[in-house]
C-alpha atoms as a PDB file:
ATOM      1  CA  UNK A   1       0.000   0.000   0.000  1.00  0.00           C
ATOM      2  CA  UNK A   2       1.223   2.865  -0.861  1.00  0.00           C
ATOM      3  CA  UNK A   3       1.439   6.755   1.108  1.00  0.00           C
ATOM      4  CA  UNK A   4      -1.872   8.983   0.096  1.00  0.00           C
ATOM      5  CA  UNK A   5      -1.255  12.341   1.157  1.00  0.00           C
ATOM      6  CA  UNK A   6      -3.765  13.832   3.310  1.00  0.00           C
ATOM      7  CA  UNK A   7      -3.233  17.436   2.312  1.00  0.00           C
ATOM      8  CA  UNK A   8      -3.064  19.271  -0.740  1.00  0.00           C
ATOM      9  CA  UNK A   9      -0.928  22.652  -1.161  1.00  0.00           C
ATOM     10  CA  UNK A  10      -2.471  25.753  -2.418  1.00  0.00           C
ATOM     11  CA  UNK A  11      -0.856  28.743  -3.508  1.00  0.00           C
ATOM     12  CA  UNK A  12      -2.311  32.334  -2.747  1.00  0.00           C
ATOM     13  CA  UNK A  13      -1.462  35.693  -4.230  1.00  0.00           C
ATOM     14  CA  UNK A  14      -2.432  38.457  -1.875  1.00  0.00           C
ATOM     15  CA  UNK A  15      -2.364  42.039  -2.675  1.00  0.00           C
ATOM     16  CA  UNK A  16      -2.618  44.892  -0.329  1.00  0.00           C
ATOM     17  CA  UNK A  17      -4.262  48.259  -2.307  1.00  0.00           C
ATOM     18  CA  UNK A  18      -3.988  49.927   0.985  1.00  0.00           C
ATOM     19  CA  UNK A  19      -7.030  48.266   3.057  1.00  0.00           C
ATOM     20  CA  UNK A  20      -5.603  45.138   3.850  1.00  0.00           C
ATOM     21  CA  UNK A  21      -4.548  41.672   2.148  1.00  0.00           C
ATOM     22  CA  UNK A  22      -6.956  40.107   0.164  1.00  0.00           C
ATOM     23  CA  UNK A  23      -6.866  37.193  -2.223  1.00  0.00           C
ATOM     24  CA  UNK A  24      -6.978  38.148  -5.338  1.00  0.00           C
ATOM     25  CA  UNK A  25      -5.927  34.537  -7.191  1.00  0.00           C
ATOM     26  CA  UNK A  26      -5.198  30.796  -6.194  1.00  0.00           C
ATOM     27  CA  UNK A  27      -3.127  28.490  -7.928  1.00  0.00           C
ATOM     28  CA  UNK A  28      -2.119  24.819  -7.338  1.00  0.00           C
ATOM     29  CA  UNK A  29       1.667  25.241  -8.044  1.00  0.00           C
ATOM     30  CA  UNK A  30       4.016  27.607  -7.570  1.00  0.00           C
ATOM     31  CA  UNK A  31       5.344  28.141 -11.074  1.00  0.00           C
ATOM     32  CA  UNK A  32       1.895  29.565 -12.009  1.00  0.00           C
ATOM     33  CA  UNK A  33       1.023  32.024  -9.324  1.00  0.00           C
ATOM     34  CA  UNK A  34       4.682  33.388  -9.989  1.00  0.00           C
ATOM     35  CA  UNK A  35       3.450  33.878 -13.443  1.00  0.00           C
ATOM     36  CA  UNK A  36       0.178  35.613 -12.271  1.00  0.00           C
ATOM     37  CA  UNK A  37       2.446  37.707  -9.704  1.00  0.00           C
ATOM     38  CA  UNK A  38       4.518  39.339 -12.821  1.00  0.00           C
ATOM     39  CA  UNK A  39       0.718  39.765 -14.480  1.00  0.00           C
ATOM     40  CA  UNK A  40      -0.056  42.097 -11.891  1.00  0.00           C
ATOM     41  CA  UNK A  41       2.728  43.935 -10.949  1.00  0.00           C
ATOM     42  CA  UNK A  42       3.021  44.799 -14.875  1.00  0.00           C
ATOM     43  CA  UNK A  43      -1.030  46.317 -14.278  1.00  0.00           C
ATOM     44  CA  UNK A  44      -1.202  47.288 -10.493  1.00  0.00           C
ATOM     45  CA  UNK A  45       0.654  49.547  -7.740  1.00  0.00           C
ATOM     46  CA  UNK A  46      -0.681  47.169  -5.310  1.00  0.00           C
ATOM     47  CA  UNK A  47       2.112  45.664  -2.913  1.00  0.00           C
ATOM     48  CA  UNK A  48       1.915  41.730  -3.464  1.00  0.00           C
ATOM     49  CA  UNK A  49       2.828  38.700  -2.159  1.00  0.00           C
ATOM     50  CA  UNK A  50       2.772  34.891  -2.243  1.00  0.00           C
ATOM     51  CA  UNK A  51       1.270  32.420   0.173  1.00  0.00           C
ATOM     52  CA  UNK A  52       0.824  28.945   0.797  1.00  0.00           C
ATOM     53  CA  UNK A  53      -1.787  26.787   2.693  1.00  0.00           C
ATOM     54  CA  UNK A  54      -3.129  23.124   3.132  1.00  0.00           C
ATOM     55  CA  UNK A  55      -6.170  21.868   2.458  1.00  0.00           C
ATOM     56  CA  UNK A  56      -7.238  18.905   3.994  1.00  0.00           C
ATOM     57  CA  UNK A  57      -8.755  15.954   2.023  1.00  0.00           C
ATOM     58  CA  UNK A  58     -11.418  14.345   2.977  1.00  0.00           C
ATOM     59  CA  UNK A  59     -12.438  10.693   2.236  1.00  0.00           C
ATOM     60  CA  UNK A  60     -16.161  10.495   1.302  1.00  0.00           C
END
């Protein structure tokens, strides 16, 4: 039997337009929220940054 992961990684891209961090995109890897990163800094002022969580999966 082999390992099943229980989690699954999830990139965020958070930008701050001067009222806090939101989420503005998700990705699953980290190759294309970098990609989405350079998108908006060519079109926005807005500081960004990246982020990562786990989601848990659940067995139904």
């Amino acid at each position: 039997m082999s390992y099943m992961r229980k989690t699954k990684d999830e990139y965020l891209l958070l930008a701050n337009y001067g009222y806090g961090w939101d989420i503005v995109e998700t990705e699953e890897s980290l190759k294309e929220i970098r990609i989405r990163a350079r998108e908006y800094r060519e079109n926005t002022h807005a500081a960004l940054k990246i982020s990562k969580r786990r989601i848990n999966l659940q067995e139904e």
